[in-house]
N, C-alpha and C. Protein backbone atom coordinates (compact mmCIF):
# COMPACT_ATOMS: atom_id res chain seq x y z
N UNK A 1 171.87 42.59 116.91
CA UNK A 1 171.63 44.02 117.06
C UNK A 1 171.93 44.40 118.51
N UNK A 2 172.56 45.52 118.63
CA UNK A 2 173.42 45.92 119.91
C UNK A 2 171.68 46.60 120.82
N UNK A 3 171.74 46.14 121.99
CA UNK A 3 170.83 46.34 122.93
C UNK A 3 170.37 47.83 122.86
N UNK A 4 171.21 48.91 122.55
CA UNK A 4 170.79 50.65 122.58
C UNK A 4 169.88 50.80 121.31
N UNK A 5 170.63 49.94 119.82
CA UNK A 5 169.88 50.46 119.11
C UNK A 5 168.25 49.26 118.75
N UNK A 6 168.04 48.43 119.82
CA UNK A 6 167.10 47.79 119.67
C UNK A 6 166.24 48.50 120.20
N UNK A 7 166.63 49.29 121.79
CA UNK A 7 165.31 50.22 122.45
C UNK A 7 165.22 51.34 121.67
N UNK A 8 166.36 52.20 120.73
CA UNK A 8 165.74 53.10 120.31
C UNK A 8 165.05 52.62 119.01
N UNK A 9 164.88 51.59 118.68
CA UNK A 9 164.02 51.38 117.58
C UNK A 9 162.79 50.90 118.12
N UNK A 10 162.51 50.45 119.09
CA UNK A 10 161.03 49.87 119.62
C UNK A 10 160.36 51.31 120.43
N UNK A 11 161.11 52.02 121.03
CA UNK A 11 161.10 53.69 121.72
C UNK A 11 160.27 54.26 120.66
N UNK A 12 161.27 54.52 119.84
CA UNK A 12 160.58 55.61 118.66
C UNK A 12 159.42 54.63 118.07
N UNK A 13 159.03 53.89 117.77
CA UNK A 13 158.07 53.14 117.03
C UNK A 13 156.69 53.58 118.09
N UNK A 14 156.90 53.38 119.10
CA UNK A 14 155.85 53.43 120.53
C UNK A 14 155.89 54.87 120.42
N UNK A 15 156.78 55.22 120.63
CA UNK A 15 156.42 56.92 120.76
C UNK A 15 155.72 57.72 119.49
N UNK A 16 155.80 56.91 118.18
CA UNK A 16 155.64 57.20 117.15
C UNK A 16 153.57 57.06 116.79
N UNK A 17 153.41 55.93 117.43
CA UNK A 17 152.42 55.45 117.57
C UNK A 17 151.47 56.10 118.59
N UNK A 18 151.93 56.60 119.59
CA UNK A 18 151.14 57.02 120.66
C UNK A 18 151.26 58.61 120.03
N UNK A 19 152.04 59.73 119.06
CA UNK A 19 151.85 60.47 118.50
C UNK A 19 150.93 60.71 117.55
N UNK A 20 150.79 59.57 116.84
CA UNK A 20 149.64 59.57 115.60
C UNK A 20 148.55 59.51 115.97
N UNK A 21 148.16 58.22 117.62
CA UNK A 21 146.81 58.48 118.12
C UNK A 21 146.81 59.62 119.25
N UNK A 22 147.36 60.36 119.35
CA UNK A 22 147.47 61.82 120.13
C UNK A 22 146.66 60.83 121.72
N UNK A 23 148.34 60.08 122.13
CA UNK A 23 148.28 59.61 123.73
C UNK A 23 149.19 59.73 123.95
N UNK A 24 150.24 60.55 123.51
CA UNK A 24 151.27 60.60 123.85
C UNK A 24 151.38 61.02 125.44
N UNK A 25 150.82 61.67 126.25
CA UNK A 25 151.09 61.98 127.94
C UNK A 25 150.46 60.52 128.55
N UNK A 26 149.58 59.97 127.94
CA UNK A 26 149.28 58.86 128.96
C UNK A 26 150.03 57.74 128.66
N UNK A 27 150.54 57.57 127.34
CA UNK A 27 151.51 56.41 127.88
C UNK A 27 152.90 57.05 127.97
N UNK A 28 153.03 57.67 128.09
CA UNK A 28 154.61 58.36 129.31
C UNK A 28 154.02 58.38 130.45
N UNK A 29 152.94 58.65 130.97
CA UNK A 29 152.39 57.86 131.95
C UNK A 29 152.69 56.82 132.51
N UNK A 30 152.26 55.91 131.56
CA UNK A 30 151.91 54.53 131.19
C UNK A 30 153.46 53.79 131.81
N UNK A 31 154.94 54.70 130.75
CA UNK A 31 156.05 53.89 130.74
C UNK A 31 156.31 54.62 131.95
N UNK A 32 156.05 55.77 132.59
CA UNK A 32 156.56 56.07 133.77
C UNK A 32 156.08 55.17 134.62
N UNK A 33 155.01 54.59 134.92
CA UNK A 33 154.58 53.86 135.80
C UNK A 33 155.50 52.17 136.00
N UNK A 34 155.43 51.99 134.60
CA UNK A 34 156.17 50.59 134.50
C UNK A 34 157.05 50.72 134.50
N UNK A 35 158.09 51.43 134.62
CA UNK A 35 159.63 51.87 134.82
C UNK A 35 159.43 51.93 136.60
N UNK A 36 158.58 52.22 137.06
CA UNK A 36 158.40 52.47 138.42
C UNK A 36 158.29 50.48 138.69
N UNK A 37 157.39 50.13 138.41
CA UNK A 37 157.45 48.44 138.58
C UNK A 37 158.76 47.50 138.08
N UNK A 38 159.43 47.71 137.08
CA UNK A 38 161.05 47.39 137.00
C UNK A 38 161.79 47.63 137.80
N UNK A 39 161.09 48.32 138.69
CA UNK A 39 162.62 48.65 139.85
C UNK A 39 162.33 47.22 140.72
N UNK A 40 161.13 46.80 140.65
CA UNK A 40 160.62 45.30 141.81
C UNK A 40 161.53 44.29 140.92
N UNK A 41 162.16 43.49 141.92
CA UNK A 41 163.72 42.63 141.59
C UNK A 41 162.54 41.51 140.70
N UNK A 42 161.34 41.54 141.61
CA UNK A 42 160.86 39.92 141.17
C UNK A 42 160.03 40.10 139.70
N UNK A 43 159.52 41.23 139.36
CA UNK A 43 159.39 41.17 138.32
C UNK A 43 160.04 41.36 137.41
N UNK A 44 161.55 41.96 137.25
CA UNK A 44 162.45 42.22 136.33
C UNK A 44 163.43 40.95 136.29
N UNK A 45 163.34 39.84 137.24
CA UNK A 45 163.82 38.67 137.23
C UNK A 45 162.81 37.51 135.96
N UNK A 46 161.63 37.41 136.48
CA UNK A 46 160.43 37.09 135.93
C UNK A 46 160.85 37.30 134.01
N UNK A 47 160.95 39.13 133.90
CA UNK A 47 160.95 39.10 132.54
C UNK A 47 162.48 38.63 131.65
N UNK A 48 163.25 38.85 132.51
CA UNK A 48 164.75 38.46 132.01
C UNK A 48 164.86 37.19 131.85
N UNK A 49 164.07 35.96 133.09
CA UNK A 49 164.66 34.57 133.10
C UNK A 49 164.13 34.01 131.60
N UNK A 50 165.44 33.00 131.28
CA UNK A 50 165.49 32.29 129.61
C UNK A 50 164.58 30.97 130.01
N UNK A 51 164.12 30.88 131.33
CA UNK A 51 163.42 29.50 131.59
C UNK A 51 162.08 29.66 131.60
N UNK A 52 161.63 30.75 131.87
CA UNK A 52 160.26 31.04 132.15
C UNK A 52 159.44 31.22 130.71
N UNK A 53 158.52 30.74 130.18
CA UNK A 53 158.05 30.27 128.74
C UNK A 53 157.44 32.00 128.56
N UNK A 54 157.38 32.45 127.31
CA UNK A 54 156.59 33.79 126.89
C UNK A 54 155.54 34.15 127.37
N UNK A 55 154.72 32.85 126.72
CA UNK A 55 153.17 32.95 127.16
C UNK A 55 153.02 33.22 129.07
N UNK A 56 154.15 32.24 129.79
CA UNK A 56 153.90 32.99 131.33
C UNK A 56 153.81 34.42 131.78
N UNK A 57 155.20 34.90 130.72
CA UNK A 57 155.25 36.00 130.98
C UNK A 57 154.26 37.00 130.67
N UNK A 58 153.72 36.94 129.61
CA UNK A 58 152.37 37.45 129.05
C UNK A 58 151.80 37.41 129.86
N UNK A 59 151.01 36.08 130.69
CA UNK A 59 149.95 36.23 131.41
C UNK A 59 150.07 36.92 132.54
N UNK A 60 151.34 36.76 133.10
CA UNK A 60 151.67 37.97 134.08
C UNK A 60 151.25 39.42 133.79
N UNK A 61 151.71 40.00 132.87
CA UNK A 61 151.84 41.32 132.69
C UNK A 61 151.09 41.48 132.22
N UNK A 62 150.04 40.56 131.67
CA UNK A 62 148.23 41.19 131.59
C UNK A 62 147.83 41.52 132.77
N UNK A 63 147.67 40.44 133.64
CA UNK A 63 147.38 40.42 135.23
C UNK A 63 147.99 41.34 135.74
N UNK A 64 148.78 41.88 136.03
CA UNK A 64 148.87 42.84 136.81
C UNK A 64 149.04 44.45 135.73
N UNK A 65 148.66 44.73 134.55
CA UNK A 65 148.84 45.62 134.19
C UNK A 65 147.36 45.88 133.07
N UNK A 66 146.85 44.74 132.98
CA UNK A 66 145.73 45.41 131.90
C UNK A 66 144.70 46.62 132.29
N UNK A 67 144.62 46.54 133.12
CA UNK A 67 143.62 47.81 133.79
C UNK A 67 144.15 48.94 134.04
N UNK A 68 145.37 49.15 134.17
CA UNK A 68 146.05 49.96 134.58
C UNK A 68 146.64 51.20 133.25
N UNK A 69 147.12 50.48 132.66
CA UNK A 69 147.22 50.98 130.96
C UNK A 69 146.56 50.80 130.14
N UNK A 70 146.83 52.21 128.94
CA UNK A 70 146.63 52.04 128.00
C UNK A 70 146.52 50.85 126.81
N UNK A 71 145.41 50.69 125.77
CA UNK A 71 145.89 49.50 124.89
C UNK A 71 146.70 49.30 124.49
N UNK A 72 147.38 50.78 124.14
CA UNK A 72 148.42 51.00 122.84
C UNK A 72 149.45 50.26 123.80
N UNK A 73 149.73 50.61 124.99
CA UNK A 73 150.95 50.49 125.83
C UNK A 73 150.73 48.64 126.39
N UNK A 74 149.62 48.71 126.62
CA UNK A 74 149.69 46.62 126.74
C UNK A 74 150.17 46.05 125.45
N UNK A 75 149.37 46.55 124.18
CA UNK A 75 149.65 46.14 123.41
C UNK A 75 150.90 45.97 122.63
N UNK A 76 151.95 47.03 123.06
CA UNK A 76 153.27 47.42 122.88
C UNK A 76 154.03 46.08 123.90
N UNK A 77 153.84 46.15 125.05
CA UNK A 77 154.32 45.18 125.77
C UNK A 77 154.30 43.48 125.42
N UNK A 78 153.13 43.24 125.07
CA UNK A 78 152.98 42.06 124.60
C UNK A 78 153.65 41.70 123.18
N UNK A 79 153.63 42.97 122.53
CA UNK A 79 154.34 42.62 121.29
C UNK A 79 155.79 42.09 121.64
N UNK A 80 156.27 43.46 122.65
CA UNK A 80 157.60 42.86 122.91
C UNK A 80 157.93 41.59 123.62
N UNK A 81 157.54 40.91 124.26
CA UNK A 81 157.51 39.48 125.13
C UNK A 81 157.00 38.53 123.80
N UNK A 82 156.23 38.51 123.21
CA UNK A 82 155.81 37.85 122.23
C UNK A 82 157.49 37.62 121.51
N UNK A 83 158.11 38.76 120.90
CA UNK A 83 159.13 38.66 119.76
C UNK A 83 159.93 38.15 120.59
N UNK A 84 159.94 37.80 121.63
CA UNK A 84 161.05 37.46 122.41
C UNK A 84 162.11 38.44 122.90
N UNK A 85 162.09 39.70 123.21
CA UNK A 85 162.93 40.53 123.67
C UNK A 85 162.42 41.57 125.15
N UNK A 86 161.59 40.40 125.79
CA UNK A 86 161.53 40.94 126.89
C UNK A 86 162.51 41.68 128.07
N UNK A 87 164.22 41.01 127.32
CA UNK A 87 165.00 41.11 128.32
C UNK A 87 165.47 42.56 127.82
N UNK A 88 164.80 43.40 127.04
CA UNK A 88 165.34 44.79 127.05
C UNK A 88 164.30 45.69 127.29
N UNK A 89 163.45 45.30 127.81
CA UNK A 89 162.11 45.79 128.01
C UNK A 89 162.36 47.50 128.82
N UNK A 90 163.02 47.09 130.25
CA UNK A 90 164.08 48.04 130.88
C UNK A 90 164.61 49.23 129.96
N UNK A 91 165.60 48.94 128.40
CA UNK A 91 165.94 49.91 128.46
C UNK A 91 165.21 50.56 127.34
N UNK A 92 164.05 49.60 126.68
CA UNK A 92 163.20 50.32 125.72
C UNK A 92 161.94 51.37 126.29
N UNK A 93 161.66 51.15 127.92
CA UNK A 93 161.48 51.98 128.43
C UNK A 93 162.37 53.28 129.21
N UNK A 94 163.56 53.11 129.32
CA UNK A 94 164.04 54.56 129.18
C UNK A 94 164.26 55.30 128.21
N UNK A 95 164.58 54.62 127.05
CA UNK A 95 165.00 55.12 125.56
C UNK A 95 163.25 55.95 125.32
N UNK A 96 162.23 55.36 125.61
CA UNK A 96 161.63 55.74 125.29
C UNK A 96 160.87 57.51 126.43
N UNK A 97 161.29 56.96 127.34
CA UNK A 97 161.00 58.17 128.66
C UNK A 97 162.40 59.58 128.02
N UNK A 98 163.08 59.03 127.69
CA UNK A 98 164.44 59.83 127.25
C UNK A 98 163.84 61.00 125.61
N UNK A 99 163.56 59.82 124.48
CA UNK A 99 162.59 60.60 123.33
C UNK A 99 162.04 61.26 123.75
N UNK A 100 160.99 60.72 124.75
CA UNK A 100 160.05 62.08 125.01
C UNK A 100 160.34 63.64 125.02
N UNK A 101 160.64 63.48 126.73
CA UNK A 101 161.49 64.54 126.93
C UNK A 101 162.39 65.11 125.82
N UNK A 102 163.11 64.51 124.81
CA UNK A 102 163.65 65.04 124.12
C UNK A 102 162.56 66.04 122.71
N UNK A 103 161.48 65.10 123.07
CA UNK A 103 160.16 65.76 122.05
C UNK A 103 159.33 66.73 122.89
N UNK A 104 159.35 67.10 123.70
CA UNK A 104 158.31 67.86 124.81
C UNK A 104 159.79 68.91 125.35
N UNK A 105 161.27 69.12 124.90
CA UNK A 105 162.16 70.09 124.78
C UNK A 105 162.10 70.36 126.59
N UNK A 106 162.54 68.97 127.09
CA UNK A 106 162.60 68.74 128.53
C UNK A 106 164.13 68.35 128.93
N UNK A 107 164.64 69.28 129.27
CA UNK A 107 166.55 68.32 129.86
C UNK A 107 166.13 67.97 131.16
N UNK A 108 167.46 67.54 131.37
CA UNK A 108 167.69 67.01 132.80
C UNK A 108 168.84 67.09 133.38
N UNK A 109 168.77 67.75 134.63
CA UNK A 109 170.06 67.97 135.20
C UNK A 109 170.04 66.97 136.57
N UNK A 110 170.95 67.04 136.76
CA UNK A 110 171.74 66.57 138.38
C UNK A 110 172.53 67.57 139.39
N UNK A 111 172.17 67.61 139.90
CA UNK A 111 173.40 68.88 141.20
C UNK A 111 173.09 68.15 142.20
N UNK A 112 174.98 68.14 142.13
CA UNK A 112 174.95 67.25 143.59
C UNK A 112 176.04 68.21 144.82
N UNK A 113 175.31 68.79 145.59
CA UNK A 113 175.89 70.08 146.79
C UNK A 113 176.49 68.81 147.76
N UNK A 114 177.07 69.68 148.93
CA UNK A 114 177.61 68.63 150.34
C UNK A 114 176.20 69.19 151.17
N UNK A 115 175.28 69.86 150.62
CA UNK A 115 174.37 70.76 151.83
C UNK A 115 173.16 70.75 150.66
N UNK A 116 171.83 70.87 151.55
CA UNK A 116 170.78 70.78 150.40
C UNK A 116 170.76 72.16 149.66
N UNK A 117 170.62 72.41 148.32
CA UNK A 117 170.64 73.76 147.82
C UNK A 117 169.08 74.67 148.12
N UNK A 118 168.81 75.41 148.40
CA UNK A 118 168.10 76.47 148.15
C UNK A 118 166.97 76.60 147.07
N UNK A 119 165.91 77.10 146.75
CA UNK A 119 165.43 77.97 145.63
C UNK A 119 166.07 78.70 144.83
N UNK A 120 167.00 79.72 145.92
CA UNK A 120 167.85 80.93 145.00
C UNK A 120 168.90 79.82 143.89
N UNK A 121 169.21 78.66 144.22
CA UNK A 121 170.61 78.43 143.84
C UNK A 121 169.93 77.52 142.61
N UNK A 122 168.31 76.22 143.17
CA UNK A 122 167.71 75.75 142.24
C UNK A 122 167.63 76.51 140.95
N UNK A 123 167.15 77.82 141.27
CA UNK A 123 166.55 78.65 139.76
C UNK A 123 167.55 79.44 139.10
N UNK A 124 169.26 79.41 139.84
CA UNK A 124 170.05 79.88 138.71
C UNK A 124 170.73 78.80 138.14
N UNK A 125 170.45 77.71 138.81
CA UNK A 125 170.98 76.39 137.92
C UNK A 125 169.90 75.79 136.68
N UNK A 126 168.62 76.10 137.16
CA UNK A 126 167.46 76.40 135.97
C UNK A 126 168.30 77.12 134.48
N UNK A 127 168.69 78.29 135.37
CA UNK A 127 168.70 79.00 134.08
C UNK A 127 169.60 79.37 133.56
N UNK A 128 170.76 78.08 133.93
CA UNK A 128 172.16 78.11 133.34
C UNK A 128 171.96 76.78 132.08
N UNK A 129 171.03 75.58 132.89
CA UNK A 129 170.71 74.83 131.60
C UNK A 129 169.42 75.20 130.83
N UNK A 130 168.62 75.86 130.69
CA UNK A 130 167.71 76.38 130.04
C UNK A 130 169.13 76.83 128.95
N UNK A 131 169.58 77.80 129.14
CA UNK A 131 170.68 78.55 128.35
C UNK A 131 171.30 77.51 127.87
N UNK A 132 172.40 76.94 128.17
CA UNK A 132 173.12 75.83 127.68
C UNK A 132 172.72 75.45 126.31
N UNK A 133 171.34 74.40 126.86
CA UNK A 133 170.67 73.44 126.33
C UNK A 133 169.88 73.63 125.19
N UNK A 134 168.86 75.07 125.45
CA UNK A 134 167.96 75.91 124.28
C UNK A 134 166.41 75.05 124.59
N UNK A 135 166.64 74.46 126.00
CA UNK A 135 165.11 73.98 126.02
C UNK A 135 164.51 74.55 126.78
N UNK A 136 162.63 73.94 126.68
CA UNK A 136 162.08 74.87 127.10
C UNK A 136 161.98 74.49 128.63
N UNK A 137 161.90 73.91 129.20
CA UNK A 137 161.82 73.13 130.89
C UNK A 137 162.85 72.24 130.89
N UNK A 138 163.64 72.21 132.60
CA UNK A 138 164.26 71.54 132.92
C UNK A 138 163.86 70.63 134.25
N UNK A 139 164.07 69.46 134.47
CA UNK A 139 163.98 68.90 135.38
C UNK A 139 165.42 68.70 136.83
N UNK A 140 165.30 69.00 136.92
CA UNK A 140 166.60 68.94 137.89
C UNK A 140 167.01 68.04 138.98
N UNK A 141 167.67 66.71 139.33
CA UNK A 141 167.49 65.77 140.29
C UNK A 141 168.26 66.78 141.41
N UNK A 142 168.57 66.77 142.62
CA UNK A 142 169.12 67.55 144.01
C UNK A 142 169.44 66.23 144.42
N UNK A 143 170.89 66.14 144.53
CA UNK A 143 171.40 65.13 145.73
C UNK A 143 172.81 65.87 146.47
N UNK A 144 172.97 65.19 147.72
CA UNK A 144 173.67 65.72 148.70
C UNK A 144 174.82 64.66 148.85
N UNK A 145 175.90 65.11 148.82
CA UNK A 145 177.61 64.19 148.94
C UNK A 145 178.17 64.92 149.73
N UNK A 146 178.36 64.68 150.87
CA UNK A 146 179.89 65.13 151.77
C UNK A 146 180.46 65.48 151.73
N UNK A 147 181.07 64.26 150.66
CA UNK A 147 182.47 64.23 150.44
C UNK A 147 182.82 65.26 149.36
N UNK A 148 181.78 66.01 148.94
CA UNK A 148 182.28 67.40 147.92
C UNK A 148 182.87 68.38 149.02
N UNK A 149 183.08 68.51 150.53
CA UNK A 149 183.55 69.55 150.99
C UNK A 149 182.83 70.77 150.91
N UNK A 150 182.64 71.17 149.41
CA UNK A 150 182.28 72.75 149.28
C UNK A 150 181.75 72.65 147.78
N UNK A 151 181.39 73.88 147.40
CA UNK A 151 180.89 73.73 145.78
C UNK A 151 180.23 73.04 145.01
N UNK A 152 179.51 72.29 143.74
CA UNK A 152 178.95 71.74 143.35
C UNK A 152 179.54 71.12 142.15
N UNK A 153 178.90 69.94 141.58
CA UNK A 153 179.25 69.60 140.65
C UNK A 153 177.65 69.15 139.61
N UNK A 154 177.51 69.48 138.54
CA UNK A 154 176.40 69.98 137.80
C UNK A 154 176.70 69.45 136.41
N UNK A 155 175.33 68.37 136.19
CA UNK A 155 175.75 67.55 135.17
C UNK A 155 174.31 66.92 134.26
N UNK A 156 174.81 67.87 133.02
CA UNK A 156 173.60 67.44 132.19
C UNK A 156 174.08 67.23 130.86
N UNK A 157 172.86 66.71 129.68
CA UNK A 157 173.47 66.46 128.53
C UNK A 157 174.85 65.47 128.33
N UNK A 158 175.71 66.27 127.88
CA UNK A 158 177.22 65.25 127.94
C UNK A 158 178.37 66.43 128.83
N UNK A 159 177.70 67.03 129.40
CA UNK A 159 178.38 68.28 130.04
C UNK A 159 178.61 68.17 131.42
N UNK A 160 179.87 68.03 131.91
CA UNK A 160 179.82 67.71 133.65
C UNK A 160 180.68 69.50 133.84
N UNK A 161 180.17 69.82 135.05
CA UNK A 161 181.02 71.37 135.71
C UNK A 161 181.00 70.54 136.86
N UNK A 162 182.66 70.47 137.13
CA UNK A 162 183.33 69.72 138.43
C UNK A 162 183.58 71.09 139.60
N UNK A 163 182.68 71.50 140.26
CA UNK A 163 183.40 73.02 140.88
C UNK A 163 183.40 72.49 142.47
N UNK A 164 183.66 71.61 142.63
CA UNK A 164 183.60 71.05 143.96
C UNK A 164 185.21 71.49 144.67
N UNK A 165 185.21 71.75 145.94
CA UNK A 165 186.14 71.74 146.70
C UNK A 165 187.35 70.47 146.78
N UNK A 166 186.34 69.08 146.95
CA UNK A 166 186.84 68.32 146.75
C UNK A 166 188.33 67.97 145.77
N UNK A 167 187.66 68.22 144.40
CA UNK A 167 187.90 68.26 142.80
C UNK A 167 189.44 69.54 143.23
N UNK A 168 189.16 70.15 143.68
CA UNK A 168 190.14 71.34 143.58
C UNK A 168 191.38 70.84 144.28
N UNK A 169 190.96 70.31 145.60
CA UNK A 169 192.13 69.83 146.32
C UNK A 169 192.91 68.60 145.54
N UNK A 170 192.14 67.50 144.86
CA UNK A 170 192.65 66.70 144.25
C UNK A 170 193.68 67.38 143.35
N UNK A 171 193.11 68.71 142.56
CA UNK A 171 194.49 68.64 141.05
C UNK A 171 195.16 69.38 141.91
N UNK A 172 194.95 69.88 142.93
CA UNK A 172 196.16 71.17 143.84
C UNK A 172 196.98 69.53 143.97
N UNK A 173 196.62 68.30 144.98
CA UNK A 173 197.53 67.34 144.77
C UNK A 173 198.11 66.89 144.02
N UNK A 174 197.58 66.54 142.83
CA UNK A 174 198.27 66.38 141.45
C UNK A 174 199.15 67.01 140.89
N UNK A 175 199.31 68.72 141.51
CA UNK A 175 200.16 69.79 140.88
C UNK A 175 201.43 69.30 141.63
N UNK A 176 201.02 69.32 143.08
CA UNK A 176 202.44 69.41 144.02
C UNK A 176 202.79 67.81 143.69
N UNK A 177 202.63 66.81 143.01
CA UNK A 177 203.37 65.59 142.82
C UNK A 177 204.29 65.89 141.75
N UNK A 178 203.93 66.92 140.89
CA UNK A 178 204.94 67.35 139.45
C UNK A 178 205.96 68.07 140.52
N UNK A 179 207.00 68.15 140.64
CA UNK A 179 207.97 69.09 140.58
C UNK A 179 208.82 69.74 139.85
N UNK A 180 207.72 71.29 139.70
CA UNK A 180 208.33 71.76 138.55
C UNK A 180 209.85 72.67 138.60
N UNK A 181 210.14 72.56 139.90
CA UNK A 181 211.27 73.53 140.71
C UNK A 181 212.82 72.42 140.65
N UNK A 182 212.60 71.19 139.93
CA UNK A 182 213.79 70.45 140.29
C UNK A 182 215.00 70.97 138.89
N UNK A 183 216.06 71.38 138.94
CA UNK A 183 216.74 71.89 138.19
C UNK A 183 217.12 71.18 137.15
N UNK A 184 216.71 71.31 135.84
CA UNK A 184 216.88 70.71 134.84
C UNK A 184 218.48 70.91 133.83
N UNK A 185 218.93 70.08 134.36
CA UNK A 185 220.96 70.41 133.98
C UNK A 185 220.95 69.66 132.42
């Protein structure tokens, strides 16, 4: 079974579960937090290595997580290390941070300026994907590139708007490599 559709089947099962016992915000909590601890090399080494026995791994991630979470969400974890598929643990927690949002009618954008954007510019990019999208809140990441020159480039869903300066000069280059002026005899 291909790695995407293993997290969205363990995702939705967890998300499914934490819906029926109405916890659904604390363990998005829960996976926000441990998505925050996957970024540490030594524990995402820990759960990936094929040498390190289950049960270690288990006892780890009791130890440093039973107090911290939910049952449903230890108990979700252990299931997964138990079946042996700790090594997708990673993306069954985004698949599952991703459902959410997709159940709580949350997008997500990216704008990336050469200069930090504004309020004025944040809340009409709000409410170009609000529109787009048909959801009800957007989250928006703000990052800053240089090398855009001028303009922005704005990217959510499966939708990229390339309006960068950059982007412009490139196909103006691309135009003047065609020569469309050479006389065709």
């Amino acid at each position: 079974m291909s790695a995407t559709r293993l997290a969205h089947r363990y995702a939705k099962s967890l998300l499914d579960l934490a819906i029926q016992n109405q916890q659904v915000e604390k363990i998005y909590d829960d996976m926000l937090e441990f998505d925050q601890a996957l970024q540490s090399r030594d524990l995402l080494l820990l759960l990936k290595s094929p040498i390190i026995k289950s049960d270690k791994k288990l006892a780890v991630v009791k130890a440093v997580f039973k107090d911290h979470f939910e049952p449903i969400t230890t108990a979700f974890i252990n299931l997964v290390i138990r079946k042996h598929r700790e090594f997708y643990l990673p993306e069954v927690v985004d698949e599952f941070i991703a459902q959410y949002k997709e159940l709580k009618q949350i997008a997500t954008a990216t704008l990336v300026t050469p200069v930090p954007a504004n309020d004025q510019i944040l809340a009409k990019v709000k409410s170009i994907v609000l529109e787009q999208t048909g959801m009800k809140e957007v989250e928006i990441t703000a990052t800053i590139d240089q090398s855009l020159l001028g303009g922005f480039v704005l990217t959510f869903g499966d939708k990229q708007f390339d309006c960068s300066l950059a982007n412009k000069l490139y196909n103006m280059r691309k135009s003047f490599e065609e020569n469309k002026y050479i006389r065709q005899f």
